[in-house]
C-alpha atoms as a PDB file:
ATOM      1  CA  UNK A   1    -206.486  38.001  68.941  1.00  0.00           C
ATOM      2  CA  UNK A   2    -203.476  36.577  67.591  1.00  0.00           C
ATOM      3  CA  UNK A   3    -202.146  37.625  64.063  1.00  0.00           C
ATOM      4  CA  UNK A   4    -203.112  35.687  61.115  1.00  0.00           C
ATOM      5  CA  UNK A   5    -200.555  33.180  60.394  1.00  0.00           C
ATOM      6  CA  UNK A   6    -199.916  30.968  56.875  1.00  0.00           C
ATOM      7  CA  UNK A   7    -197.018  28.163  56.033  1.00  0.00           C
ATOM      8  CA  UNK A   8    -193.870  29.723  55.531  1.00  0.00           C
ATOM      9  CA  UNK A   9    -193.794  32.574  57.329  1.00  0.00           C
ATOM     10  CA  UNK A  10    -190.947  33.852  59.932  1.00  0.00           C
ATOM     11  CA  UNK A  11    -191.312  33.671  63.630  1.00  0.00           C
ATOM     12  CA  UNK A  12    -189.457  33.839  66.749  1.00  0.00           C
ATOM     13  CA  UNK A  13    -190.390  30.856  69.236  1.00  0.00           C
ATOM     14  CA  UNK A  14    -190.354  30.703  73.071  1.00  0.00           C
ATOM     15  CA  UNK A  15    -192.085  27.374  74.504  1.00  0.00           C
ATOM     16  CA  UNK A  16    -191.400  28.362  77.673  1.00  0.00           C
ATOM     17  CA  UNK A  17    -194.119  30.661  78.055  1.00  0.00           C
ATOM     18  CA  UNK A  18    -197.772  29.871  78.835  1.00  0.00           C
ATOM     19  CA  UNK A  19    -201.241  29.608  77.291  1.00  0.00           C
ATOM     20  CA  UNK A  20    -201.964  32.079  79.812  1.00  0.00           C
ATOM     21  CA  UNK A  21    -199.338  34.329  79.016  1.00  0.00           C
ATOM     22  CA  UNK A  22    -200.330  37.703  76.971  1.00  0.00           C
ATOM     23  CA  UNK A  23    -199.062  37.759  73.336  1.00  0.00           C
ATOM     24  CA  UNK A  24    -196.372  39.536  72.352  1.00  0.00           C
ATOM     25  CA  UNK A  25    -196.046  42.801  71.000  1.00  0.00           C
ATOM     26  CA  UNK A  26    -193.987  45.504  69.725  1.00  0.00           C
ATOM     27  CA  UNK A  27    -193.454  46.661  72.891  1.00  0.00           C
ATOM     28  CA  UNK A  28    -192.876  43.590  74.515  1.00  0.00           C
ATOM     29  CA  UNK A  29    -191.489  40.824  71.517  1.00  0.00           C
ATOM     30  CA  UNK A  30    -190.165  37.265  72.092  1.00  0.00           C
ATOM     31  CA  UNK A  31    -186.031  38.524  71.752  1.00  0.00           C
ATOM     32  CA  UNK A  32    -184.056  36.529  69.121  1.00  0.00           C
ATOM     33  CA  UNK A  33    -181.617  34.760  69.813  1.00  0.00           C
ATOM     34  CA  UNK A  34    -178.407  35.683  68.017  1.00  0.00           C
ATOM     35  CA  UNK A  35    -175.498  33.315  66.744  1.00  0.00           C
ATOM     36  CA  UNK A  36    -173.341  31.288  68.680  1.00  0.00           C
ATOM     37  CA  UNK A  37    -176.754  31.146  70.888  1.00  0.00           C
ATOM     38  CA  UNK A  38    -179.347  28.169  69.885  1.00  0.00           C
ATOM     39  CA  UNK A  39    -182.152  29.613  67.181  1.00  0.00           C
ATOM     40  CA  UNK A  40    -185.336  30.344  68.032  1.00  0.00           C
ATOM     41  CA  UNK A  41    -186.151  31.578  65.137  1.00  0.00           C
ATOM     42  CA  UNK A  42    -188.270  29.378  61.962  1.00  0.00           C
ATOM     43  CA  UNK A  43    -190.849  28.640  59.332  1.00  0.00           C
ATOM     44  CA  UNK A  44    -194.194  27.699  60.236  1.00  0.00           C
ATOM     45  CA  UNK A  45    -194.713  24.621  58.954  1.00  0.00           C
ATOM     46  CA  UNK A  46    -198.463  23.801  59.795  1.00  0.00           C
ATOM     47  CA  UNK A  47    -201.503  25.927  60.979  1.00  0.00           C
ATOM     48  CA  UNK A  48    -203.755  23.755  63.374  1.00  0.00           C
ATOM     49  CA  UNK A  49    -207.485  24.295  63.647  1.00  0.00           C
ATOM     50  CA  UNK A  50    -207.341  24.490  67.572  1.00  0.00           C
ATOM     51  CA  UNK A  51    -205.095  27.625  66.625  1.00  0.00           C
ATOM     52  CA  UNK A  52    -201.749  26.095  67.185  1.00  0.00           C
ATOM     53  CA  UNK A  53    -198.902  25.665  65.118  1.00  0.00           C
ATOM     54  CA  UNK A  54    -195.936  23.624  64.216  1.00  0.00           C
ATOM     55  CA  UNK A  55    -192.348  25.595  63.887  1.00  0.00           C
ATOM     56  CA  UNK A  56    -189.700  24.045  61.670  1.00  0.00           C
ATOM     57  CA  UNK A  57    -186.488  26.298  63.167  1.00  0.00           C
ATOM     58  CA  UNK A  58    -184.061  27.627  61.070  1.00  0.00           C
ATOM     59  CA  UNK A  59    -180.462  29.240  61.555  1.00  0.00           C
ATOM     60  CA  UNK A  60    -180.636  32.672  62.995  1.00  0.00           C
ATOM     61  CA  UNK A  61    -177.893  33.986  61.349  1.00  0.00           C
ATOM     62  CA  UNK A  62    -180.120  36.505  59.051  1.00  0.00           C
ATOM     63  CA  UNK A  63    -177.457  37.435  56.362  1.00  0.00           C
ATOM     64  CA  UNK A  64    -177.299  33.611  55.897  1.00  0.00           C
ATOM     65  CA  UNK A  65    -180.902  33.733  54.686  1.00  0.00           C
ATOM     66  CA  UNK A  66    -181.627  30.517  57.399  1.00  0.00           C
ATOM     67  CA  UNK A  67    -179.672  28.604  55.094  1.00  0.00           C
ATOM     68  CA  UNK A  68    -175.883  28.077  55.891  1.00  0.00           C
ATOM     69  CA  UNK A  69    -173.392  25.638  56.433  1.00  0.00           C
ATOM     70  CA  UNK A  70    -172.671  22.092  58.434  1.00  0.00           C
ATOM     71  CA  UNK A  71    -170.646  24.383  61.492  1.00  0.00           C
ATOM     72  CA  UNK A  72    -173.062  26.585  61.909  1.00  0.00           C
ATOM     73  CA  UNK A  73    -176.174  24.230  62.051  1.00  0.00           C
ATOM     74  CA  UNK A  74    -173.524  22.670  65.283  1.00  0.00           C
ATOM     75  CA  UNK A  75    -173.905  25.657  66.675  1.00  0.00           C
ATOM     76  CA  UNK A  76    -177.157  26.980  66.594  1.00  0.00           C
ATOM     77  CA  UNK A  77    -179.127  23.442  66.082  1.00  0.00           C
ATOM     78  CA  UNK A  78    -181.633  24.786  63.604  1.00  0.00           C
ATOM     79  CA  UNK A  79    -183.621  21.676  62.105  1.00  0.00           C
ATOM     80  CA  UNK A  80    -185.387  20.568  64.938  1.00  0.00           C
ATOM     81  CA  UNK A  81    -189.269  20.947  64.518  1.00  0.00           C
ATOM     82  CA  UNK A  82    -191.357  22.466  67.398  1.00  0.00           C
ATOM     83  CA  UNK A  83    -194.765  20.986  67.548  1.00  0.00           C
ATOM     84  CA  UNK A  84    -198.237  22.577  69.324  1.00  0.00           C
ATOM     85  CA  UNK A  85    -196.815  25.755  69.865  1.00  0.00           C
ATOM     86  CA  UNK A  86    -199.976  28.101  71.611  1.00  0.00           C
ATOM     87  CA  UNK A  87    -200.495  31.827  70.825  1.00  0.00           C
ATOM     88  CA  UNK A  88    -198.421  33.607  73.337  1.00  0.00           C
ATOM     89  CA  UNK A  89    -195.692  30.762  72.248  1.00  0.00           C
ATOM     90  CA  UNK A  90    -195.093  32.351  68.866  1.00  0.00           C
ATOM     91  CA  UNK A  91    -194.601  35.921  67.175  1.00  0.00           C
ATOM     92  CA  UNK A  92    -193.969  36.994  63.827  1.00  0.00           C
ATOM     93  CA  UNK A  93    -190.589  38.192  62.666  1.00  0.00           C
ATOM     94  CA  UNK A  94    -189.642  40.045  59.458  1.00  0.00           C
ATOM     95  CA  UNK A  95    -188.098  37.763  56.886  1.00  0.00           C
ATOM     96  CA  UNK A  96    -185.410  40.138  56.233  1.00  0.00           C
ATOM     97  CA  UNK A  97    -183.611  39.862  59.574  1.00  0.00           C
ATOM     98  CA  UNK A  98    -185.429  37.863  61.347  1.00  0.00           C
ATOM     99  CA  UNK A  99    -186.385  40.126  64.239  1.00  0.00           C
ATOM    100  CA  UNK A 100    -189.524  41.817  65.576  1.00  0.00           C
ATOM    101  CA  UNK A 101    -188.322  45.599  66.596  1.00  0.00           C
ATOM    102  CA  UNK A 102    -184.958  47.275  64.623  1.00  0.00           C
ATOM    103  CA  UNK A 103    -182.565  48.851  67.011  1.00  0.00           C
ATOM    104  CA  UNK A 104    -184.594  52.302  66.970  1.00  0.00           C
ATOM    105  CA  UNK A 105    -182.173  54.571  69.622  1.00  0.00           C
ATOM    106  CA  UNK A 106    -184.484  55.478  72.572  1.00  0.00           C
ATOM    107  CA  UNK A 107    -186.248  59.550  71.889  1.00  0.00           C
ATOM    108  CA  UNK A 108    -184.948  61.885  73.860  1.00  0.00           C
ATOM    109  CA  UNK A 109    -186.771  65.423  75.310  1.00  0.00           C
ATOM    110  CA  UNK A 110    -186.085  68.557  76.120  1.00  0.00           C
ATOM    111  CA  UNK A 111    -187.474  71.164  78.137  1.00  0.00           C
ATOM    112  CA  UNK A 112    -188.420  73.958  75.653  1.00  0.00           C
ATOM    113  CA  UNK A 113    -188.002  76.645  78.289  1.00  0.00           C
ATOM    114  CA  UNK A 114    -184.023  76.026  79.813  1.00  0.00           C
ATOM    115  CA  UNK A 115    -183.223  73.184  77.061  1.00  0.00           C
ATOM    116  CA  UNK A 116    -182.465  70.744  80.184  1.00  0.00           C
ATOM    117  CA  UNK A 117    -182.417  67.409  79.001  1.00  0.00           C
ATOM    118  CA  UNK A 118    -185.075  65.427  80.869  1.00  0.00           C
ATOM    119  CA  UNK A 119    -184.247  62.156  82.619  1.00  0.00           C
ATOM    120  CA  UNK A 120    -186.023  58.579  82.574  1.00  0.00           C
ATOM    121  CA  UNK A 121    -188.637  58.682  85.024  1.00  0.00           C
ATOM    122  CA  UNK A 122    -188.985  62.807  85.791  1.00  0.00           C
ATOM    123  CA  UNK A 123    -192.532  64.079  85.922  1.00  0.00           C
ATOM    124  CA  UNK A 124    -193.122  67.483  83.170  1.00  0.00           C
ATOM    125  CA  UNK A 125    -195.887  69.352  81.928  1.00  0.00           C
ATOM    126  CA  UNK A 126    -196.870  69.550  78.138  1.00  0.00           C
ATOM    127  CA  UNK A 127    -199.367  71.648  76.555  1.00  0.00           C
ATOM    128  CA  UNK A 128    -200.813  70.825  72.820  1.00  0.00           C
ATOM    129  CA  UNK A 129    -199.457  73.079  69.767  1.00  0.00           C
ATOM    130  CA  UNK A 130    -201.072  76.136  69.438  1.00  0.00           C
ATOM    131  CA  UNK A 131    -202.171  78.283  66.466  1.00  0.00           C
ATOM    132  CA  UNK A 132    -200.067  77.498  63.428  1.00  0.00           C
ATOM    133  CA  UNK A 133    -197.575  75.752  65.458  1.00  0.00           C
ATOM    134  CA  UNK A 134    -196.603  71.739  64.590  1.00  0.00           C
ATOM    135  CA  UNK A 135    -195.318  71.051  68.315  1.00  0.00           C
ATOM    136  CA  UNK A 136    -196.094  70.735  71.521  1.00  0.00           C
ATOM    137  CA  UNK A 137    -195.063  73.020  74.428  1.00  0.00           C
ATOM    138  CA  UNK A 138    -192.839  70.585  76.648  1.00  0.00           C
ATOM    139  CA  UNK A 139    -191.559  72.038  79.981  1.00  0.00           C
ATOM    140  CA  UNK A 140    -190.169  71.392  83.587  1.00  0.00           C
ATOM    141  CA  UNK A 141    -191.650  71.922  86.379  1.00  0.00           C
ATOM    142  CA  UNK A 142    -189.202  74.412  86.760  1.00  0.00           C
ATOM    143  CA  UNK A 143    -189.974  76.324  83.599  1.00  0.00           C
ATOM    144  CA  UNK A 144    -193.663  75.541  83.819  1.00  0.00           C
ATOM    145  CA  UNK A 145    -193.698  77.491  87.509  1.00  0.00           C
ATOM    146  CA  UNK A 146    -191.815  80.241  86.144  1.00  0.00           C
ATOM    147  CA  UNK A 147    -194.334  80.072  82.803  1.00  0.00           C
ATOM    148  CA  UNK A 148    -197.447  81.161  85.678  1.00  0.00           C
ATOM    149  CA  UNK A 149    -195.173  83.481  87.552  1.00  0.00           C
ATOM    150  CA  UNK A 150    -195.481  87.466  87.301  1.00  0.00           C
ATOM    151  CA  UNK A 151    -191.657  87.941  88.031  1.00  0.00           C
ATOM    152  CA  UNK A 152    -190.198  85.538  85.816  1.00  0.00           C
ATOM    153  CA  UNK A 153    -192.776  84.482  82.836  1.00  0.00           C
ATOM    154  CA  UNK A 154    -192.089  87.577  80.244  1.00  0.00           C
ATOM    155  CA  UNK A 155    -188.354  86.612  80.044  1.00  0.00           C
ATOM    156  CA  UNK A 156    -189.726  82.476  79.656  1.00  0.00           C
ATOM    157  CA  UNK A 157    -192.073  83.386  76.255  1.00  0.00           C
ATOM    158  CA  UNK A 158    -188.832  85.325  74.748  1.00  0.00           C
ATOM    159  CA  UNK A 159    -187.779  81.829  74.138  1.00  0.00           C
ATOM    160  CA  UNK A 160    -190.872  80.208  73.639  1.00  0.00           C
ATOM    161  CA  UNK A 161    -192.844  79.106  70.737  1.00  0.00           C
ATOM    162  CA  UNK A 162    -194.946  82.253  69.599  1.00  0.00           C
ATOM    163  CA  UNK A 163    -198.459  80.866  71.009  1.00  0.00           C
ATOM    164  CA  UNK A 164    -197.249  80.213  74.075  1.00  0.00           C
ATOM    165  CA  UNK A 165    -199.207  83.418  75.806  1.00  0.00           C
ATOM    166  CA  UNK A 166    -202.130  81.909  75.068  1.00  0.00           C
ATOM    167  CA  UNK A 167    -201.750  78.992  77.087  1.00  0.00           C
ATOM    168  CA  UNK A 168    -203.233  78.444  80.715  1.00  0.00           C
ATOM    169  CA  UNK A 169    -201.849  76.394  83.023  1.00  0.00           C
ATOM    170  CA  UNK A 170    -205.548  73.746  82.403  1.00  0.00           C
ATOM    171  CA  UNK A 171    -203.947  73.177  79.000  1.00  0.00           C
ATOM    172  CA  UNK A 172    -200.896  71.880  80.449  1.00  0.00           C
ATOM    173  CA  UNK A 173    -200.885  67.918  81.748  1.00  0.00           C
ATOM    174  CA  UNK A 174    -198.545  66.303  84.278  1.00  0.00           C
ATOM    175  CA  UNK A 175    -197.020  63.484  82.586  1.00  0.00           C
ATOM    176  CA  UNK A 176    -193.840  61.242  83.364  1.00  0.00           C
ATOM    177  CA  UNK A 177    -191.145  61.130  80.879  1.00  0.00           C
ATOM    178  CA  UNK A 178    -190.709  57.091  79.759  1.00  0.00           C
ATOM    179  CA  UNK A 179    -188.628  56.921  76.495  1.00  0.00           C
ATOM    180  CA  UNK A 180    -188.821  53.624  76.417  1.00  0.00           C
ATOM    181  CA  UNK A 181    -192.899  54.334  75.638  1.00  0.00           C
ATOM    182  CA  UNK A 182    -192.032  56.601  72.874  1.00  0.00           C
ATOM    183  CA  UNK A 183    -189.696  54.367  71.001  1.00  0.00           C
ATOM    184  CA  UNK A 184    -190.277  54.248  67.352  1.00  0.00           C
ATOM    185  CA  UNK A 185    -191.009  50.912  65.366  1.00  0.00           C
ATOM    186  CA  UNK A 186    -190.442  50.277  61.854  1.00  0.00           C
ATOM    187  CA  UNK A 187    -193.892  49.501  59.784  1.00  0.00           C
ATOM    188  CA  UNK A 188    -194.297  46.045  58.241  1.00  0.00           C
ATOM    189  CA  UNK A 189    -194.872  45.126  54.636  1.00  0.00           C
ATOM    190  CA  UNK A 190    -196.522  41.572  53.427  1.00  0.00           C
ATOM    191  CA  UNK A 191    -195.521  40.164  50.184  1.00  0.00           C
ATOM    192  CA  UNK A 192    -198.341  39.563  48.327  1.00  0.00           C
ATOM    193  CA  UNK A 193    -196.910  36.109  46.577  1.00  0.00           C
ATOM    194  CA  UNK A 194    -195.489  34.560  49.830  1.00  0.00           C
ATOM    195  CA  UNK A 195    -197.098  36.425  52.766  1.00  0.00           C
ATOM    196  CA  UNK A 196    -194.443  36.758  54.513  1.00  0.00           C
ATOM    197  CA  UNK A 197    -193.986  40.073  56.335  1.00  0.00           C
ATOM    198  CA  UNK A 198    -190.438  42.434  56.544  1.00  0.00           C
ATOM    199  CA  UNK A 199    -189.771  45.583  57.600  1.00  0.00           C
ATOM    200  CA  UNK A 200    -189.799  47.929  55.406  1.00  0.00           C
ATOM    201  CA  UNK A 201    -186.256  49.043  55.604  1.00  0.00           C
ATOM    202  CA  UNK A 202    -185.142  45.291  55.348  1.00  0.00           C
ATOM    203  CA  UNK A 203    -187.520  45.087  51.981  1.00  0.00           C
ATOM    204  CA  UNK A 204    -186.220  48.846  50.270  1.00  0.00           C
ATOM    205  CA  UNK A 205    -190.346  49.638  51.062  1.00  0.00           C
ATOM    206  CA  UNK A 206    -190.575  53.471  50.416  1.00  0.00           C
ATOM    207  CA  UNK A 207    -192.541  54.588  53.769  1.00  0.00           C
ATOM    208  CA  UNK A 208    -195.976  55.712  52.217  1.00  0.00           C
ATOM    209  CA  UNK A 209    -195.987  58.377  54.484  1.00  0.00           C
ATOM    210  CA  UNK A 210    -192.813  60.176  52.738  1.00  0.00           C
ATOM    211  CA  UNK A 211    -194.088  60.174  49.390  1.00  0.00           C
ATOM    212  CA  UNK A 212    -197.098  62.085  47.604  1.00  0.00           C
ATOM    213  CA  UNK A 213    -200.021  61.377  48.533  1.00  0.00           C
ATOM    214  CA  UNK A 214    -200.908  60.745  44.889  1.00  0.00           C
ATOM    215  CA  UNK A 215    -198.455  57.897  43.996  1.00  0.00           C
ATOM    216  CA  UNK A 216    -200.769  55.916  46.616  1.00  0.00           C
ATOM    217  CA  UNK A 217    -197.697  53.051  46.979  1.00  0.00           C
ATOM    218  CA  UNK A 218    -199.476  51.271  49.774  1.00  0.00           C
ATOM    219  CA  UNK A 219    -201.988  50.196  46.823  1.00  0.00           C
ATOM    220  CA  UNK A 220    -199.344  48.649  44.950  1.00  0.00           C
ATOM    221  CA  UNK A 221    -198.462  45.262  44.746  1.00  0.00           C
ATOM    222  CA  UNK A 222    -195.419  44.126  46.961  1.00  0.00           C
ATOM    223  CA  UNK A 223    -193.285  41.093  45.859  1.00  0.00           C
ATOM    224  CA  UNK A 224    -190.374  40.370  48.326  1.00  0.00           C
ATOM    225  CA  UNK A 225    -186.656  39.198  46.302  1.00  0.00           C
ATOM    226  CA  UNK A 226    -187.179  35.409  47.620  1.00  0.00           C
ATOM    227  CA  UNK A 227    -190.582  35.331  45.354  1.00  0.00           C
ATOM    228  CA  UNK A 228    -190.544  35.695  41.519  1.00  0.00           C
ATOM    229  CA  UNK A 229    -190.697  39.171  40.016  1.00  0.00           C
ATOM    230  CA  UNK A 230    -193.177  38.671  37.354  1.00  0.00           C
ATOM    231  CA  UNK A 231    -196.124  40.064  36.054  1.00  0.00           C
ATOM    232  CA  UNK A 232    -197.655  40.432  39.693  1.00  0.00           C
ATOM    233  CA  UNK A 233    -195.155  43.093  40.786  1.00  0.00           C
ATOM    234  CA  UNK A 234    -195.716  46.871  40.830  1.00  0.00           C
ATOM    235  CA  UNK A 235    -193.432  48.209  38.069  1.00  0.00           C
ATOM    236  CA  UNK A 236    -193.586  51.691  40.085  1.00  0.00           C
ATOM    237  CA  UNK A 237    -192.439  49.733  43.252  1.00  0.00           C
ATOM    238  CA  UNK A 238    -190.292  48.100  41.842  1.00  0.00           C
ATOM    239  CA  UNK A 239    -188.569  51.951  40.585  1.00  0.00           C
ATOM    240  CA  UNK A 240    -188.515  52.816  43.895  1.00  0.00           C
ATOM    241  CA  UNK A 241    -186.934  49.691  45.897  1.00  0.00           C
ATOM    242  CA  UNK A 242    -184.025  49.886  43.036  1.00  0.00           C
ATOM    243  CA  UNK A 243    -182.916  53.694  42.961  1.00  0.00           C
ATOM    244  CA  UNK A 244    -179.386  54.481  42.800  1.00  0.00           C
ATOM    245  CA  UNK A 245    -178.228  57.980  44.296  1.00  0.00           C
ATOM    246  CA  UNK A 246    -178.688  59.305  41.381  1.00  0.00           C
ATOM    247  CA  UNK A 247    -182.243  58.684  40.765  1.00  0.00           C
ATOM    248  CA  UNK A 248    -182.479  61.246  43.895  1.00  0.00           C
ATOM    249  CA  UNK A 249    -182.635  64.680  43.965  1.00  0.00           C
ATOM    250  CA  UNK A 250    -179.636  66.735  44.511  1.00  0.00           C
ATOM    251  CA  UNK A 251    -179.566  69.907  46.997  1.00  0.00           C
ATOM    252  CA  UNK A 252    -177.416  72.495  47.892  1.00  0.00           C
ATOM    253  CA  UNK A 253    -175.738  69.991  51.548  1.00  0.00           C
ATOM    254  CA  UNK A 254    -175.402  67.022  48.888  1.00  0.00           C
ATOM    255  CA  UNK A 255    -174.010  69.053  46.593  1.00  0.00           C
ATOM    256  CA  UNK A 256    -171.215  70.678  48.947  1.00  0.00           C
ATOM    257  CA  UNK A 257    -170.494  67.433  50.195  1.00  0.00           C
ATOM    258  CA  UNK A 258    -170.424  65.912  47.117  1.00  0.00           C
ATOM    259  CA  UNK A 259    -167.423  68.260  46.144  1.00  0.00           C
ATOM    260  CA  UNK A 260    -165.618  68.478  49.098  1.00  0.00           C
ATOM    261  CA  UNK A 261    -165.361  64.221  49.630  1.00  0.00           C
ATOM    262  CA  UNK A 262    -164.403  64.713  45.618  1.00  0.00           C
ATOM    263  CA  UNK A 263    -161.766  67.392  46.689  1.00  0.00           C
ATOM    264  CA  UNK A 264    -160.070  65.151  49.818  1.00  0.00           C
ATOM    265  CA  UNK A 265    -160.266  61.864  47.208  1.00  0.00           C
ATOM    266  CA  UNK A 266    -158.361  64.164  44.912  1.00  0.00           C
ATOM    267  CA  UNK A 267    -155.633  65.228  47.374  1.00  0.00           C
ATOM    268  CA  UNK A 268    -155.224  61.520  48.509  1.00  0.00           C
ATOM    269  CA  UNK A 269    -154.030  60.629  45.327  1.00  0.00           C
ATOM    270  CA  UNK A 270    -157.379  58.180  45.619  1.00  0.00           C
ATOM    271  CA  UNK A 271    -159.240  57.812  41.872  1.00  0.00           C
ATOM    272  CA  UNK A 272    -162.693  56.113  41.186  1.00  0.00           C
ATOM    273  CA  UNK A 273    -163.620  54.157  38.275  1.00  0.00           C
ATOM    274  CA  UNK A 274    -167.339  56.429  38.266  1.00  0.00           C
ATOM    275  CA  UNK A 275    -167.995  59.999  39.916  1.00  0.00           C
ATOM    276  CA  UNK A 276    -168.501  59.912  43.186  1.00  0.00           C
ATOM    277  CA  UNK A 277    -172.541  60.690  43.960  1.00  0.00           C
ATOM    278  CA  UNK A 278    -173.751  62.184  47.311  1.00  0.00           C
ATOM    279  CA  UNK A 279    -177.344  62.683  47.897  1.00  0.00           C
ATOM    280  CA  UNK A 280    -178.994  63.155  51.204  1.00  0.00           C
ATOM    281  CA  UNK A 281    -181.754  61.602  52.289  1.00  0.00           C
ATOM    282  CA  UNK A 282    -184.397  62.328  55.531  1.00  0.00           C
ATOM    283  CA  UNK A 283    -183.719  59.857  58.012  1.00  0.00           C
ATOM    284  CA  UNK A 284    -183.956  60.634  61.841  1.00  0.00           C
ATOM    285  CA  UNK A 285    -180.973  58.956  63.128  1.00  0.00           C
ATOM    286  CA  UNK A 286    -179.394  62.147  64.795  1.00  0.00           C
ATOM    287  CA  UNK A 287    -180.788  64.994  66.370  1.00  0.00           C
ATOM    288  CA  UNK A 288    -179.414  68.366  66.479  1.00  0.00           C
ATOM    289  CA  UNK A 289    -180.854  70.470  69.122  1.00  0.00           C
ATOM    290  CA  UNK A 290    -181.620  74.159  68.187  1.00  0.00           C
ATOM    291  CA  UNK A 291    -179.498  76.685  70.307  1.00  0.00           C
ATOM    292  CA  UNK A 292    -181.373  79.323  72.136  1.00  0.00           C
ATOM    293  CA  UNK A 293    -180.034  81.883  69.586  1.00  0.00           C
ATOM    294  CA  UNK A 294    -181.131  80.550  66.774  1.00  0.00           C
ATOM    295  CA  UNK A 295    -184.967  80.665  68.543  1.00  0.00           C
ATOM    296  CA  UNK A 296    -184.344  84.278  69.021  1.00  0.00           C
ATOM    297  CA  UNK A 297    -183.262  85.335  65.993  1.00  0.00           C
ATOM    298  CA  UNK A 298    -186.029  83.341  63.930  1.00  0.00           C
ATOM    299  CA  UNK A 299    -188.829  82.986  66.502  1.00  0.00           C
ATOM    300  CA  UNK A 300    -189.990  81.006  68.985  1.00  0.00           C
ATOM    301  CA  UNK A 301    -191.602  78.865  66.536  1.00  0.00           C
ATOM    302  CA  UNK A 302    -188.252  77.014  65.377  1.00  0.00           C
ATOM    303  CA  UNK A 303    -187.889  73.645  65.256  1.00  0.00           C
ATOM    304  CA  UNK A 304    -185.862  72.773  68.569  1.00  0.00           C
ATOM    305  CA  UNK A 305    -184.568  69.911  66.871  1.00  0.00           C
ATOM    306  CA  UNK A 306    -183.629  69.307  63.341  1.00  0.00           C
ATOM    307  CA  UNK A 307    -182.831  65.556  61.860  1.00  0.00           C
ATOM    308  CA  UNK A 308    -179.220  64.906  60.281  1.00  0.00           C
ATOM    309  CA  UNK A 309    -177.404  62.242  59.222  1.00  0.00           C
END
């Protein structure tokens, strides 16, 4: 079934596809056009009882808010209103910028047992965590032969997660290694005034899953900057969307860094009207892969990758 839809919301448009033509999804969207390209990108304008809908497109230029000059309507023709448009015809798009999926870098893996990188398409085995461990056990079929073998498995489980002796090779599955099936997708917020939807890095949404269980945000009331902040919006929310770096903790890498970019400002002759503030926040953009040292001197149970900015 196709996602509910009201007047006003974003989304992307492509009439060349069929009635008979699966909706899109996350994994595969309607792509948006970017500027100088034509838009395919608008406001719904009508909801039809038959279940179709009528597109009013906008300009695609996102930072533009769909709104923008006379030279830029010439060049991506926004205006023009799409009528009848059919289910698989029609997707909705955050109303931040305007797409389905944010660039999320494609997930990379590791064999836990030689720390070979494994390629697009290459068949592995993986076991589920054992004991106290968080993480699976992720090997090559190289590594995963040498796991079962009497020669070569004692010198294997020196580098391997601590439960890994109890594992038998029935606990291990043959999979194939497609990244593109584990990329990661941004969660969607809908603004409770408007109903549009955004992502919630394009709305400053604080992911309910990195907060206390307690503050229960996902039961608070979001109101999205186009709508009016008034009595309606969550005051907490509202805290939390408007933090400054220092409303964040501090720890001991922000701190370090915090006096070391203060020390090279210094020595560039460079002054600031306000301290500089560093504070580091959790976000998986890089991964740094754990050396096979590290495992050894602090167990096989160490993370093999650890998130930095």
């Amino acid at each position: 079934e196709p996602d509910p839809l009201t007047v006003g919301m974003h989304v992307l448009v492509d009439s060349r596809r069929r009635k008979s033509d699966s909706l899109p999804d996350m994994w595969s969207p309607i792509p948006a056009a970017k500027p100088p390209a034509k838009s395919n990108v608008g406001e719904v304008s009508a909801v039809h009882a038959d279940g179709t809908c009528d597109v009013a497109l906008v300009c695609n230029d996102a930072a533009a808010g769909g709104k923008c000059g006379s030279q830029c309507r010439a060049l991506t023709g926004p205006g023009s209103l799409v009528k009848g448009l059919v289910p698989p015809q029609w997707q909705i798009a955050c109303s931040g910028c305007f797409g389905v999926n944010l660039p999320h870098a494609l997930p990379k893996l590791w064999c836990l047992g030689c720390e070979r990188l494994l390629a697009d398409g290459v068949q592995f085995r993986r076991a589920p965590a054992v004991g106290d461990s968080a993480y699976d056990t992720s090997l090559c079929l190289d590594c995963y032969g040498k796991l079962f073998s009497k020669t070569q498995r004692e010198p294997l489980l020196a580098v391997l997660q601590e439960g890994a002796p109890k594992l038998l090779q029935s606990d291990f599955a043959l999979l194939t290694w497609r990244p593109e099936d584990e990329r990661e997708h941004d969660d969607f917020v809908q603004c409770t005034e408007c109903e549009r939807w955004y992502h919630f890095v394009c709305a400053h949404y604080p992911s309910p899953g990195q907060l206390p269980r307690t503050w229960r945000v996902e039961s608070e009331l979001f109101v999205c900057t186009r709508c009016e902040r008034g009595r309606h919006a969550s005051p907490r929310l509202l805290a939390l969307q408007t933090r400054r770096a220092t409303d964040l903790p501090t720890c001991m890498l922000s701190d370090a860094m915090e006096a070391s970019a203060a020390e090279a400002l210094k020595e560039a002759g460079v002054s600031l009207p306000k301290p500089l503030v560093v504070r580091v926040a959790s976000r998986k953009r890089l991964l740094f892969q754990a050396v096979k040292e590290l495992k050894q001197r602090y167990g096989g149970g160490y993370a093999t990758e650890v998130p930095y900015l």
